[in-house]
N, C-alpha and C. Protein backbone atom coordinates (compact mmCIF):
# COMPACT_ATOMS: atom_id res chain seq x y z
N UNK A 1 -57.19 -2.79 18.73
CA UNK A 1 -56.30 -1.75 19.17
C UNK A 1 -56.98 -0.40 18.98
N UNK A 2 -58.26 -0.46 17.70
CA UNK A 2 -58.56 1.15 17.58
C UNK A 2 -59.60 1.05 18.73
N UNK A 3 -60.50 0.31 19.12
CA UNK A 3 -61.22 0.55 19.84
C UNK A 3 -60.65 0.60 21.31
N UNK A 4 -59.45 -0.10 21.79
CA UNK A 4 -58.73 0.44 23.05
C UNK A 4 -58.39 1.87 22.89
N UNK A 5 -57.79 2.44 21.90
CA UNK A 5 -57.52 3.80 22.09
C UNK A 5 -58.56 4.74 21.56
N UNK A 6 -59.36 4.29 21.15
CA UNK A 6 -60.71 5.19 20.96
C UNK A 6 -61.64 5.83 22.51
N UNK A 7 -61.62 4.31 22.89
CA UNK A 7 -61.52 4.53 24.44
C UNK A 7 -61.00 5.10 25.47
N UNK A 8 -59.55 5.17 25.27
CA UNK A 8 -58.93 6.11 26.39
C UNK A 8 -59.26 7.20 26.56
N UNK A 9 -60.30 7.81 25.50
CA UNK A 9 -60.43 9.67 25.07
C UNK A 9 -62.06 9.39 25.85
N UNK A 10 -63.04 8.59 24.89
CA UNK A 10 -64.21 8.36 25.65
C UNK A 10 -64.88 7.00 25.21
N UNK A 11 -65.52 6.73 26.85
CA UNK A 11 -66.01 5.01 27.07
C UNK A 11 -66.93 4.78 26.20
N UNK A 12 -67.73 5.82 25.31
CA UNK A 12 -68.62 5.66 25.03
C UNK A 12 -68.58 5.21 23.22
N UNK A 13 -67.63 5.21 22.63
CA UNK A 13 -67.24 4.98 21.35
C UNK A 13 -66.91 4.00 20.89
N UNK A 14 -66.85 2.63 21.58
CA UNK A 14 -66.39 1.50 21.41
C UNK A 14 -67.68 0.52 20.58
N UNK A 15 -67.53 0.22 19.55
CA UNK A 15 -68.53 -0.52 18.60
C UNK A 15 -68.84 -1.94 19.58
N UNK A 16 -69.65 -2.58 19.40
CA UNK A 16 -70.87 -3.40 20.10
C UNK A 16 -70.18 -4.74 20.13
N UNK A 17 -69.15 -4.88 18.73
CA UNK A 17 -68.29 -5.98 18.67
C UNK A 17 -66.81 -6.19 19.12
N UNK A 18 -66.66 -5.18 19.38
CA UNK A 18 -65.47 -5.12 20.45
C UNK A 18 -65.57 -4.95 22.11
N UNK A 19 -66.78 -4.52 22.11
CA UNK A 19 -67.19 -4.64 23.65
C UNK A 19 -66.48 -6.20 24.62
N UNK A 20 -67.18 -7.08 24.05
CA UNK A 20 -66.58 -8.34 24.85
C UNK A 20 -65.19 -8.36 25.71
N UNK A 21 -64.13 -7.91 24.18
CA UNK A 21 -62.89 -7.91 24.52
C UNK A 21 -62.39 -6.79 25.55
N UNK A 22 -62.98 -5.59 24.98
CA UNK A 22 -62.56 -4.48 25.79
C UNK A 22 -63.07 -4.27 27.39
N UNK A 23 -64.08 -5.49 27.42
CA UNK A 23 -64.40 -5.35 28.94
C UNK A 23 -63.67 -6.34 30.02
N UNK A 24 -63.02 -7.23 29.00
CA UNK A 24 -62.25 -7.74 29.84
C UNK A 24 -60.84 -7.75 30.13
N UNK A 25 -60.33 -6.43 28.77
CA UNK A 25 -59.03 -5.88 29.26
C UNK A 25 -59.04 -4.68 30.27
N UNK A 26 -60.81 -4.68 30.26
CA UNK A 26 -60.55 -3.17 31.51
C UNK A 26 -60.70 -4.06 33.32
N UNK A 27 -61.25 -5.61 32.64
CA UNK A 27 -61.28 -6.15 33.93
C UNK A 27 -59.89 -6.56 34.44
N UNK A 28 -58.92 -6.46 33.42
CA UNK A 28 -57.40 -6.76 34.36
C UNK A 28 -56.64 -5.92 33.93
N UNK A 29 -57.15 -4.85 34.28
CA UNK A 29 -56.19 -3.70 33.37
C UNK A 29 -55.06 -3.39 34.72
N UNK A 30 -55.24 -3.85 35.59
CA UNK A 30 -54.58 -2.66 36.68
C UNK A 30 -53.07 -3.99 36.32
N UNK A 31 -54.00 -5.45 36.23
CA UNK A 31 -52.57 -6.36 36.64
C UNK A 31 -51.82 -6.07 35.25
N UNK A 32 -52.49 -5.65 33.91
CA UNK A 32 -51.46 -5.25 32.98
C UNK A 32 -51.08 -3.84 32.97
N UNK A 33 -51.14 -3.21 33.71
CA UNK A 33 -50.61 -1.72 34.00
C UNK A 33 -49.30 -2.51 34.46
N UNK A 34 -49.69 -2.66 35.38
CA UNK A 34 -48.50 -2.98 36.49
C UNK A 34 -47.30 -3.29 35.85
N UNK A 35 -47.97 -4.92 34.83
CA UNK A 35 -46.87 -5.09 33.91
C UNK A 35 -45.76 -4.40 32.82
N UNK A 36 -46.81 -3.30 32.97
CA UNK A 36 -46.21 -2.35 31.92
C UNK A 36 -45.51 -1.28 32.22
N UNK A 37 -45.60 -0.70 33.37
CA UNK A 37 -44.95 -0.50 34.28
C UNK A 37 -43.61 -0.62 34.96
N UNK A 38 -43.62 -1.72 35.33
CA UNK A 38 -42.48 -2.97 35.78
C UNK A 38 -41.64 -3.21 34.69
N UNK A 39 -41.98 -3.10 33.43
CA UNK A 39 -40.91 -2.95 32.29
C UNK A 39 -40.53 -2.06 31.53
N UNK A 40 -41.65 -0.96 31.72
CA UNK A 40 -40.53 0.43 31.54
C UNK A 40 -40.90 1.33 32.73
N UNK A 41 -40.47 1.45 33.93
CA UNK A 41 -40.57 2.59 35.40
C UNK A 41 -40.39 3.91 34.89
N UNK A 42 -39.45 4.08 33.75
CA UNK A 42 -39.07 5.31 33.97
C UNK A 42 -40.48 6.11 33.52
N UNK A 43 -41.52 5.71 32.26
CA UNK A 43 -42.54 5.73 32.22
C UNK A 43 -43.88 5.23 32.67
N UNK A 44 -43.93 6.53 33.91
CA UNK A 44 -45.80 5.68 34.06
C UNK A 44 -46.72 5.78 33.25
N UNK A 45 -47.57 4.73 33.51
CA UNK A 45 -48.62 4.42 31.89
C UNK A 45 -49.32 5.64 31.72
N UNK A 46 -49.21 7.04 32.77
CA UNK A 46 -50.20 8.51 32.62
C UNK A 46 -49.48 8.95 31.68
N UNK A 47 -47.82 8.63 31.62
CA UNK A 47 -46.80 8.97 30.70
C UNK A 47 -46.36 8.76 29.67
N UNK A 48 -47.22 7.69 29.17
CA UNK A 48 -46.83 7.02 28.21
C UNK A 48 -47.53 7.23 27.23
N UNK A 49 -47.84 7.63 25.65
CA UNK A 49 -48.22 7.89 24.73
C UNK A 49 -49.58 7.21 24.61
N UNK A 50 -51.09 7.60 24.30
CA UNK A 50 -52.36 6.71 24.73
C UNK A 50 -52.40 5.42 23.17
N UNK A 51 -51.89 6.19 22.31
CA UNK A 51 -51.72 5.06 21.28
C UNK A 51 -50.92 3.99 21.92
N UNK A 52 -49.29 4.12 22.32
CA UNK A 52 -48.34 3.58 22.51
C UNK A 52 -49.27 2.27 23.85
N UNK A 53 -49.74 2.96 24.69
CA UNK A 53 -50.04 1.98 26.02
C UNK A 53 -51.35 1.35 25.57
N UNK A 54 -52.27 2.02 24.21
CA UNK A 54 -52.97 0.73 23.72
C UNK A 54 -52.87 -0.25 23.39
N UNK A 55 -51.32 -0.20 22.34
CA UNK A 55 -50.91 -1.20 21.71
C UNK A 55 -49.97 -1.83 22.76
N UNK A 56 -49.53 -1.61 24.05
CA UNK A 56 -48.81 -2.48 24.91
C UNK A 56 -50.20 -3.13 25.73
N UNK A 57 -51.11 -2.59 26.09
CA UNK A 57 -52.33 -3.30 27.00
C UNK A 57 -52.66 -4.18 26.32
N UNK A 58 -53.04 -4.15 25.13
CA UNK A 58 -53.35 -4.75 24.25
C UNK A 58 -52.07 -6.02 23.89
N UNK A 59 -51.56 -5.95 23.69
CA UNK A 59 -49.99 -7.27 23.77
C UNK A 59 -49.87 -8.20 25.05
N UNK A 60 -50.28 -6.98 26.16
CA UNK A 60 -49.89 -8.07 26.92
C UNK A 60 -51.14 -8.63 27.61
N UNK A 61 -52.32 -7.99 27.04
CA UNK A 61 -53.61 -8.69 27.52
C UNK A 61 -53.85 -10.49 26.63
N UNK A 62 -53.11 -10.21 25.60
CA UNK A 62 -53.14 -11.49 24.40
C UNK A 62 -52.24 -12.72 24.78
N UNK A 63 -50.98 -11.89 25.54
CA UNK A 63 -50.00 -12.52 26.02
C UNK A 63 -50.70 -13.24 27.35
N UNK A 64 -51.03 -12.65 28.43
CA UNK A 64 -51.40 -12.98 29.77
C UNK A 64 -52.62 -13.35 30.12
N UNK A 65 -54.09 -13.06 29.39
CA UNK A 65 -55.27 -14.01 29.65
C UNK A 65 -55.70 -14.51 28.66
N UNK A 66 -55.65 -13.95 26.95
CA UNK A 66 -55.76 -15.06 26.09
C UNK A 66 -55.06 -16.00 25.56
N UNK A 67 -54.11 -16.32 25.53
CA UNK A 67 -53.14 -17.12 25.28
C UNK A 67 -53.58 -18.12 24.54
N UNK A 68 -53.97 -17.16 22.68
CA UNK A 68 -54.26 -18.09 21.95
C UNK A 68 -53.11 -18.36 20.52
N UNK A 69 -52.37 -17.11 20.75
CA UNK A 69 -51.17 -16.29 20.01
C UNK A 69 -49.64 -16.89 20.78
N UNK A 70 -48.89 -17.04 19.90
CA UNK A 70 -47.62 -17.88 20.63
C UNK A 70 -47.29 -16.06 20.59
N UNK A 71 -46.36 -15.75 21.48
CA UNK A 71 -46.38 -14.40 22.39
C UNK A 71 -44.98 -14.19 21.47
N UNK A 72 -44.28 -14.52 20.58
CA UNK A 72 -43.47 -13.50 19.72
C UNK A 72 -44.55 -13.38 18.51
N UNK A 73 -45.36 -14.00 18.10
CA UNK A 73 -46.07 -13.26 17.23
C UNK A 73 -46.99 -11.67 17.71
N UNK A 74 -47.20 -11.71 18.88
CA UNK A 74 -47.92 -10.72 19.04
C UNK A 74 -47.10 -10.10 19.22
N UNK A 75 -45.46 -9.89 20.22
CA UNK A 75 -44.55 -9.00 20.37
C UNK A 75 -44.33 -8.10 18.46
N UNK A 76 -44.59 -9.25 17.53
CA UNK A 76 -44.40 -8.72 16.03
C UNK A 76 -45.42 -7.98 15.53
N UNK A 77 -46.66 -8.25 15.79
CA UNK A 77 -47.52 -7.39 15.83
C UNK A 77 -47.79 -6.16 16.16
N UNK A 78 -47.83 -6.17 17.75
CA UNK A 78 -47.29 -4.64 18.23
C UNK A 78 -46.64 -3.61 17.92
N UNK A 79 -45.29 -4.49 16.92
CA UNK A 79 -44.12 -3.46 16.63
C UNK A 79 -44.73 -2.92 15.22
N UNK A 80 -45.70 -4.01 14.72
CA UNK A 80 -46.18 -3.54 13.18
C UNK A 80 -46.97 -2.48 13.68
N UNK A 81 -48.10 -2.33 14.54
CA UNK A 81 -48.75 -1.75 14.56
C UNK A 81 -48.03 -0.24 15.05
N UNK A 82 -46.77 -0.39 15.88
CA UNK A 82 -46.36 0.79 16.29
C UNK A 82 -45.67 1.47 15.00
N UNK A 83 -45.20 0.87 14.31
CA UNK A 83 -44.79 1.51 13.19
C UNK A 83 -45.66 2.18 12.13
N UNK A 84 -46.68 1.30 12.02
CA UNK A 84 -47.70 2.10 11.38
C UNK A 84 -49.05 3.08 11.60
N UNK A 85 -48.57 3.08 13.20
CA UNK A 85 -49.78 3.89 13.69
C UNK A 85 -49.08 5.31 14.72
N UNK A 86 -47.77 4.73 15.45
CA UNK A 86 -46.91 5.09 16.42
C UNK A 86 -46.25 6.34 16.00
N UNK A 87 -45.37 6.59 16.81
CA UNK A 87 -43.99 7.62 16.32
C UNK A 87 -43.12 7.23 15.76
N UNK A 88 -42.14 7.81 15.56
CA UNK A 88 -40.99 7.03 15.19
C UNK A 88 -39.79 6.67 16.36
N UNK A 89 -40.78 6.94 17.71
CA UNK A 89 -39.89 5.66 18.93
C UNK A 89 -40.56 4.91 19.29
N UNK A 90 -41.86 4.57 18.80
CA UNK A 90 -43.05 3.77 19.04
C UNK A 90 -42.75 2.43 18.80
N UNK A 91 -41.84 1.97 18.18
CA UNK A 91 -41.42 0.67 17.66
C UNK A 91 -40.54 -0.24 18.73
N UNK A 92 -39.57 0.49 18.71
CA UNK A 92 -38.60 0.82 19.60
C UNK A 92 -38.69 0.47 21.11
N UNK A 93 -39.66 1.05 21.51
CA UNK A 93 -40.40 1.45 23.23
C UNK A 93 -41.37 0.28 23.02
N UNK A 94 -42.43 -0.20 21.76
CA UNK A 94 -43.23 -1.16 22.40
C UNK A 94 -42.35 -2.61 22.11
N UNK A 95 -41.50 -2.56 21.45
CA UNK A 95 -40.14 -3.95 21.58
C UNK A 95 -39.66 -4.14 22.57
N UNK A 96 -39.02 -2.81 23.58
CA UNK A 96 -38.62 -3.12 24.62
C UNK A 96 -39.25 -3.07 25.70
N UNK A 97 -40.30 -2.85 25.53
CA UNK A 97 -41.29 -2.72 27.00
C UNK A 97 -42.08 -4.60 26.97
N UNK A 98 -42.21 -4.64 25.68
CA UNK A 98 -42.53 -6.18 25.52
C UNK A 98 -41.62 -7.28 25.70
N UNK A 99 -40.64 -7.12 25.25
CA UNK A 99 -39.30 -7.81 25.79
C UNK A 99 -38.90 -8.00 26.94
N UNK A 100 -39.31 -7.43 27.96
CA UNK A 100 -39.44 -7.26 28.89
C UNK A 100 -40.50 -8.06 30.05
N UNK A 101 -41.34 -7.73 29.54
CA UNK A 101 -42.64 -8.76 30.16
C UNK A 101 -42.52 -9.88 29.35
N UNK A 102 -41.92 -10.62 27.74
CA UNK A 102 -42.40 -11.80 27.60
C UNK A 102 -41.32 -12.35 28.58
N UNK A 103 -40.16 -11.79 28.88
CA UNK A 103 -38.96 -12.15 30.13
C UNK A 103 -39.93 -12.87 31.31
N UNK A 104 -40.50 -11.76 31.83
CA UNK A 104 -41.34 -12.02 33.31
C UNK A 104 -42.06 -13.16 33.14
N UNK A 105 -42.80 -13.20 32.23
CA UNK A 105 -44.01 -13.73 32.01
C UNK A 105 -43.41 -15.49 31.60
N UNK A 106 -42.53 -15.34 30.62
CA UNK A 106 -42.25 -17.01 30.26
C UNK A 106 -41.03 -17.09 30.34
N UNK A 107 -39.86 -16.62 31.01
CA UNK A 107 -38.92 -16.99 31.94
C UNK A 107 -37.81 -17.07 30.74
């Protein structure tokens, strides 16, 4: 998660061991935009806090191409991490924006 949002500021800061991962959440980033998107509209992801849409890219990249995490543990994760890194609607917003897509995603 620090190296996704280390990234959003500049490409060039991302340590050598997170590379792998981070190149392949930028390879489906648009289909998890979308997702993220699609579950909260009223915020576009330009709108959305760069911590806050790390820790949602990041959820639903774990959720939707690694699928090695049963997907309420990571929804629990997220919310840890928004609480301890986030605002204090950061919790809140990445519960319901995730709640949302694990809807879409596993019915």
């Amino acid at each position: 998660m620090q190296s996704l949002f280390s990234n959003s500021f500049d490409e060039h800061t991302v340590p050598a061991s997170d590379l792998p991962e981070l190149i392949s959440i930028r390879q489906n980033l648009k289909a998890i935009d979308l997702l993220i998107e699609e579950a909260a509209p009223q915020f576009p992801i330009a709108k959305i806090a760069r911590l806050d849409a790390a820790i949602l890219r990041l959820a639903v990249y774990e959720m939707k191409v690694v699928k090695q995490v049963p997907p309420k543990v990571i929804i629990d994760e997220a919310i840890e991490l928004a609480k301890e890194f986030g605002s204090d609607t950061s919790p809140g917003f990445i519960n319901g924006a995730l709640g949302t897509i694990y809807k879409k995603i596993y019915g």
